[in-house]
C-alpha atoms as a PDB file:
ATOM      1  CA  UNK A   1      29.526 151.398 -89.926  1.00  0.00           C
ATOM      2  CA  UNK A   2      26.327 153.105 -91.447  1.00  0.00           C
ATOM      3  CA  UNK A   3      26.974 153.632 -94.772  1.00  0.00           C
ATOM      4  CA  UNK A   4      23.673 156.156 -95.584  1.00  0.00           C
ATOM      5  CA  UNK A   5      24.484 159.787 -96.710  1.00  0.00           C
ATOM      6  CA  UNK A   6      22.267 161.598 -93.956  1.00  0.00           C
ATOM      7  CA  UNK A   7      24.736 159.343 -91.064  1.00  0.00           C
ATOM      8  CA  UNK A   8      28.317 161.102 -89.882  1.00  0.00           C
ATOM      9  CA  UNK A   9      31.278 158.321 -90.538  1.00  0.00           C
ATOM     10  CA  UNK A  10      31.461 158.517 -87.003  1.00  0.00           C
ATOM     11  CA  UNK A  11      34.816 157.128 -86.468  1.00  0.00           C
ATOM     12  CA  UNK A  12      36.254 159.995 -88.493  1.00  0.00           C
ATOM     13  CA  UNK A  13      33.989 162.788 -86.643  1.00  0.00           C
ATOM     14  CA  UNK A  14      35.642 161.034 -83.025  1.00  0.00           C
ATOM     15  CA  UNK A  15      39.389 161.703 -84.775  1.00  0.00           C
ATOM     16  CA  UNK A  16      38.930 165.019 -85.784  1.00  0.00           C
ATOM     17  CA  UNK A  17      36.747 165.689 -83.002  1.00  0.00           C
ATOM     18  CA  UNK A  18      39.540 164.474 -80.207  1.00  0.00           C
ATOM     19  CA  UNK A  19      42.367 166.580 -82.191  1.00  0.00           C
ATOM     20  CA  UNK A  20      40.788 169.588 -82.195  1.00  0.00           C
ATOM     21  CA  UNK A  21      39.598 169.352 -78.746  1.00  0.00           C
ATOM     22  CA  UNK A  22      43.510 169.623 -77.102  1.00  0.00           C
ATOM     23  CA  UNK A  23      44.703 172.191 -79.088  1.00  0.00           C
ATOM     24  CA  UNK A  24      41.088 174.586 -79.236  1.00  0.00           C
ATOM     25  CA  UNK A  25      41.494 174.264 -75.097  1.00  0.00           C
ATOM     26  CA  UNK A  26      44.457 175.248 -74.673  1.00  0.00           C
ATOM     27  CA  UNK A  27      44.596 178.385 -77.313  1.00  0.00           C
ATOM     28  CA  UNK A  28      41.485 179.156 -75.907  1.00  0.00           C
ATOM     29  CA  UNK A  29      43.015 179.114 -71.727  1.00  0.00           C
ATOM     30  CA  UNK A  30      46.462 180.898 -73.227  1.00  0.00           C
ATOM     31  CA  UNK A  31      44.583 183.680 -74.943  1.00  0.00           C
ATOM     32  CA  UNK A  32      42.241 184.206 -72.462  1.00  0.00           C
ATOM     33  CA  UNK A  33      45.238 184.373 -69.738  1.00  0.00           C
ATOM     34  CA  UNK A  34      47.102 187.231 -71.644  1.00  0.00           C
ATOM     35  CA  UNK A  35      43.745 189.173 -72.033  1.00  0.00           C
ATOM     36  CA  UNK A  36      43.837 190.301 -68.559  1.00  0.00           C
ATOM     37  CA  UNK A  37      47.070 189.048 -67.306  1.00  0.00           C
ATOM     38  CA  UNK A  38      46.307 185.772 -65.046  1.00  0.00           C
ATOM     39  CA  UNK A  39      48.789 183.879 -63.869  1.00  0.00           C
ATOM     40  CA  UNK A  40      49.679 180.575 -65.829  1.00  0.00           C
ATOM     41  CA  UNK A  41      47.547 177.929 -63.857  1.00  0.00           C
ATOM     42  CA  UNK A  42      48.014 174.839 -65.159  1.00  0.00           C
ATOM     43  CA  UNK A  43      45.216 172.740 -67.182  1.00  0.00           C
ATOM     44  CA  UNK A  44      45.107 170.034 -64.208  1.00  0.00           C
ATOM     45  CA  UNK A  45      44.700 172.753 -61.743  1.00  0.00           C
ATOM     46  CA  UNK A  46      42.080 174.377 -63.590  1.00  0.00           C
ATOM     47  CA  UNK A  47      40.217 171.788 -63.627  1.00  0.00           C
ATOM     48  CA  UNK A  48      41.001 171.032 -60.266  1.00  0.00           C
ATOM     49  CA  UNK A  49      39.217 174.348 -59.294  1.00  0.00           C
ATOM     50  CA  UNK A  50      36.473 173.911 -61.224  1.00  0.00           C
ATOM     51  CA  UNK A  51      35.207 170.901 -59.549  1.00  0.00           C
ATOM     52  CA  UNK A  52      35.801 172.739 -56.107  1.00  0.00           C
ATOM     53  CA  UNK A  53      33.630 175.789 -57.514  1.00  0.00           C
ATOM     54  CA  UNK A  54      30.998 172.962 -58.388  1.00  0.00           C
ATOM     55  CA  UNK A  55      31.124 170.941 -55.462  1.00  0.00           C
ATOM     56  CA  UNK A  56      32.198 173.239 -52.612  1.00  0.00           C
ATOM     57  CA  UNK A  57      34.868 171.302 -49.918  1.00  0.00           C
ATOM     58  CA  UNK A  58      36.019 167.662 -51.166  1.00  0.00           C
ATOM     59  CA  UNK A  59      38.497 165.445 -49.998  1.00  0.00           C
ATOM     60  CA  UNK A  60      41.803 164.807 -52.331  1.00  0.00           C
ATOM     61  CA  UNK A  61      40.315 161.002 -52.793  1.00  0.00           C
ATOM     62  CA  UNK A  62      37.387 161.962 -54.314  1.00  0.00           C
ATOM     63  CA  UNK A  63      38.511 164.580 -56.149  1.00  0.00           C
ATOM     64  CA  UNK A  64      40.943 162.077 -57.737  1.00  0.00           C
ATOM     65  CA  UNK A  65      37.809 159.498 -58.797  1.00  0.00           C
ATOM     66  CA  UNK A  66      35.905 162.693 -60.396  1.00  0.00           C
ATOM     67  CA  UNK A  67      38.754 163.825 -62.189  1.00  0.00           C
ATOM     68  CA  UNK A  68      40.348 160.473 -62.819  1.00  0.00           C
ATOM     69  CA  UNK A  69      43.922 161.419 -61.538  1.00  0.00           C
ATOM     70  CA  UNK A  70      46.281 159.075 -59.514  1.00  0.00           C
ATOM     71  CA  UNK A  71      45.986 160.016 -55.730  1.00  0.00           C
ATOM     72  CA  UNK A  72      49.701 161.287 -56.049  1.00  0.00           C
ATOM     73  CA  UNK A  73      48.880 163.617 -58.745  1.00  0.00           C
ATOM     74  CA  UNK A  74      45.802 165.339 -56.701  1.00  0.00           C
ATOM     75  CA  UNK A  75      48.744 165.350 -53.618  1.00  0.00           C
ATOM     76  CA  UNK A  76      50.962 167.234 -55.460  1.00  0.00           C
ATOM     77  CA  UNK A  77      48.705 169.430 -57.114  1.00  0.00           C
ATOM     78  CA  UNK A  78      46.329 170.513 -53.746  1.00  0.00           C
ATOM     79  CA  UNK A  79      50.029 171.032 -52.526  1.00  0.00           C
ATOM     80  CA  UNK A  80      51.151 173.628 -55.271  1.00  0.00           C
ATOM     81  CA  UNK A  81      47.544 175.017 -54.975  1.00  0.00           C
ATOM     82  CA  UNK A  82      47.386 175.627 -51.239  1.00  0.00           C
ATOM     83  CA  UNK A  83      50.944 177.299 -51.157  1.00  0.00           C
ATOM     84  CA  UNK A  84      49.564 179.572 -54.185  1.00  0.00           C
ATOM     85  CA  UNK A  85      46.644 180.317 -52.233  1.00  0.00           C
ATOM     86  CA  UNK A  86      44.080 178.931 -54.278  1.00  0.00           C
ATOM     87  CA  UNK A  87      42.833 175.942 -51.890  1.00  0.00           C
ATOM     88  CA  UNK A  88      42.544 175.908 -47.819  1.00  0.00           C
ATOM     89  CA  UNK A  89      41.981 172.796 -46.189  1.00  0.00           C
ATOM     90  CA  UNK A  90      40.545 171.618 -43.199  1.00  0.00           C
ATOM     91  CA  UNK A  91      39.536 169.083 -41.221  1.00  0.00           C
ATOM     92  CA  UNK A  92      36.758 166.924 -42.685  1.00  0.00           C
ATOM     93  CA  UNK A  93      33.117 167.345 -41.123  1.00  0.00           C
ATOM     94  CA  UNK A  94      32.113 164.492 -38.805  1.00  0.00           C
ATOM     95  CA  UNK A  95      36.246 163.075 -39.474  1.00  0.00           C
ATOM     96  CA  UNK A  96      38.528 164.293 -37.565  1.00  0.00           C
ATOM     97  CA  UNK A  97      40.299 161.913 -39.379  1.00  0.00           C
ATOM     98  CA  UNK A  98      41.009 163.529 -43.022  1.00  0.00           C
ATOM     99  CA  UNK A  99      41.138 166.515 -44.935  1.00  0.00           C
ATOM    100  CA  UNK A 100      38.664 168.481 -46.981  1.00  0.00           C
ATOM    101  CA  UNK A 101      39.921 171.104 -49.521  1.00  0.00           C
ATOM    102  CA  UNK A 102      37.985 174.221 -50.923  1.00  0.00           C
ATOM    103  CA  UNK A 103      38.562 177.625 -52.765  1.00  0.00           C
ATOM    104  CA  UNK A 104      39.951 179.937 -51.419  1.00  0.00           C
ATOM    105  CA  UNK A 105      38.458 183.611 -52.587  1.00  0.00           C
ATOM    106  CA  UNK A 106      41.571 184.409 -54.344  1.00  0.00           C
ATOM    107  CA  UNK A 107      40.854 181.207 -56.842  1.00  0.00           C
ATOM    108  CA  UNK A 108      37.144 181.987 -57.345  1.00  0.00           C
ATOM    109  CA  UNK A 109      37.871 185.770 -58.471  1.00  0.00           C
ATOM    110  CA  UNK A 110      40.794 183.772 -60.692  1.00  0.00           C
ATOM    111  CA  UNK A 111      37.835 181.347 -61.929  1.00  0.00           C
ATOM    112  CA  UNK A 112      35.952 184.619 -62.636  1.00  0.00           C
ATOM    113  CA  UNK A 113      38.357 186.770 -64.214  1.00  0.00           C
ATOM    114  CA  UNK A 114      39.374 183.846 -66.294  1.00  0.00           C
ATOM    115  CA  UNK A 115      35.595 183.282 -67.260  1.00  0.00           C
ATOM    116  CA  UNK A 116      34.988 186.839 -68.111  1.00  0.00           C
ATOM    117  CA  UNK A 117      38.353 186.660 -70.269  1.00  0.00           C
ATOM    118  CA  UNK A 118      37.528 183.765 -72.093  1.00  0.00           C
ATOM    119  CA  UNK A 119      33.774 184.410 -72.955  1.00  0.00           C
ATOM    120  CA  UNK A 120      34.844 187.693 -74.372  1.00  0.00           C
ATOM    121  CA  UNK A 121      38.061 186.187 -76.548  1.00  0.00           C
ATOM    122  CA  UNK A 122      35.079 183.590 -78.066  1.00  0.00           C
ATOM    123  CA  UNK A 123      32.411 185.894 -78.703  1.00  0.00           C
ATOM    124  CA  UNK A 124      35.052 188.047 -80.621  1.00  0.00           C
ATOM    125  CA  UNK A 125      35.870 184.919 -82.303  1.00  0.00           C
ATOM    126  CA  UNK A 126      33.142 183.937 -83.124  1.00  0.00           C
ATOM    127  CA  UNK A 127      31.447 187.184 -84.392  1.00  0.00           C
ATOM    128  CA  UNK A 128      34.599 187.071 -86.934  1.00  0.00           C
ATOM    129  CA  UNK A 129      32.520 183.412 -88.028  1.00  0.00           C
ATOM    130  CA  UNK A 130      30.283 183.475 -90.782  1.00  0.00           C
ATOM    131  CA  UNK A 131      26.101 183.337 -89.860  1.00  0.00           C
ATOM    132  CA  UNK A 132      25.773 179.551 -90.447  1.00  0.00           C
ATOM    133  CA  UNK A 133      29.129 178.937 -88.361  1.00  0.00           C
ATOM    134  CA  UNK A 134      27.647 180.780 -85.709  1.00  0.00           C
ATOM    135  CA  UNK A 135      24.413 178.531 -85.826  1.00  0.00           C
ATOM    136  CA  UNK A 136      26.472 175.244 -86.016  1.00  0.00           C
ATOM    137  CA  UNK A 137      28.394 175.826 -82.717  1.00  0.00           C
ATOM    138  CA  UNK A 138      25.398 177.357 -81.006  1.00  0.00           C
ATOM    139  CA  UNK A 139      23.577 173.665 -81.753  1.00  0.00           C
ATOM    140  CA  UNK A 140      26.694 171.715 -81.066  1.00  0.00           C
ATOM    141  CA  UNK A 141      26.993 172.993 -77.594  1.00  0.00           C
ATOM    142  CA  UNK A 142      23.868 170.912 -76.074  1.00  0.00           C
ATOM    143  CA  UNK A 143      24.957 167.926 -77.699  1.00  0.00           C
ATOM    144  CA  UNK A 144      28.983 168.347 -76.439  1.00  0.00           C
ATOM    145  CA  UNK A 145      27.537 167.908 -73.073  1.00  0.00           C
ATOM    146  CA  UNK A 146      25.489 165.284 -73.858  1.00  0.00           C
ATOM    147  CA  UNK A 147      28.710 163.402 -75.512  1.00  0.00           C
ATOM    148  CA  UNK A 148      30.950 164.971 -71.769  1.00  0.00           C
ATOM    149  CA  UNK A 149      27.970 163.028 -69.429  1.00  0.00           C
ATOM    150  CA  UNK A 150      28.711 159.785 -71.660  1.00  0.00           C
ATOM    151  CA  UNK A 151      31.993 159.775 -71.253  1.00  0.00           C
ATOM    152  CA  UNK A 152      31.671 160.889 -67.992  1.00  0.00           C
ATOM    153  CA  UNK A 153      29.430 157.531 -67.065  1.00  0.00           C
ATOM    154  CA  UNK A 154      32.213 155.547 -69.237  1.00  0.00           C
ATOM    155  CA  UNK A 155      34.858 156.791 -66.665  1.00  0.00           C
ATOM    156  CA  UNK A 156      32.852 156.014 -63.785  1.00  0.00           C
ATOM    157  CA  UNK A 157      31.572 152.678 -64.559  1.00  0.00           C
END
């Protein structure tokens, strides 16, 4: 460990850093849900539809790798999701052999509404912040998805 003054103890930022994470997400989705009313779409789904929304039609397999979720979990899940509307599937382009799932355009207005919700809930949050608060988190964002593409290439490799 780096024991100069200007150097994080990293190992303690990486605790504090992972508990926060769980619990800031999930206030965050909850509040943002009651602010206009959304149904409660669980975390997995969520995230679920957001890699749809990036990637357009993908089959349950590699939706599974991206995510990292057993190929039972994205089963049961694409199954909840298509009978609440929020995925169609089809057959696969050039395979007539497998499946391909997308949104549907009741789960990107979902996506949107939620977005909407949840940038307003945090910029009323964060206006409540002091000036240098406000400053902190603005710099910490590039740098949180710097630290999401590592772990992201840890995952994958």
């Amino acid at each position: 460990m780096d024991e100069r003054p200007d150097r994080p103890d990293l190992p303690q930022v990486a605790r504090r850093l992972s508990a926060e994470i769980g619990p800031f997400r999930r206030t965050l989705l909850v509040t943002a849900r009651r602010s206009v009313a959304l149904p409660d779409i669980p975390d997995a789904q969520i995230e679920v539809l957001r890699r749809l929304d990036d990637a357009g039609w993908s089959s349950p397999t590699a939706l599974g790798r991206a995510l990292g979720l057993a190929r039972s979990t994205v089963s049961n899940l694409v199954a909840a999701m298509e009978r609440d509307g929020l995925v169609d599937r089809r057959l696969a382009q050039g395979d007539g052999r497998s499946t391909e799932v997308g949104l549907t355009d009741l789960a990107r207005r979902r996506l949107a509404d939620y977005d909407e919700s949840a940038e307003r809930v945090l910029v009323d949050a964060m206006a409540s912040l002091s000036a240098d608060d406000q400053r902190a988190l603005a710099a910490a964002v590039p740098a949180l998805g710097r630290l999401r593409a590592r772990l992201d290439e840890h995952s994958a490799g």
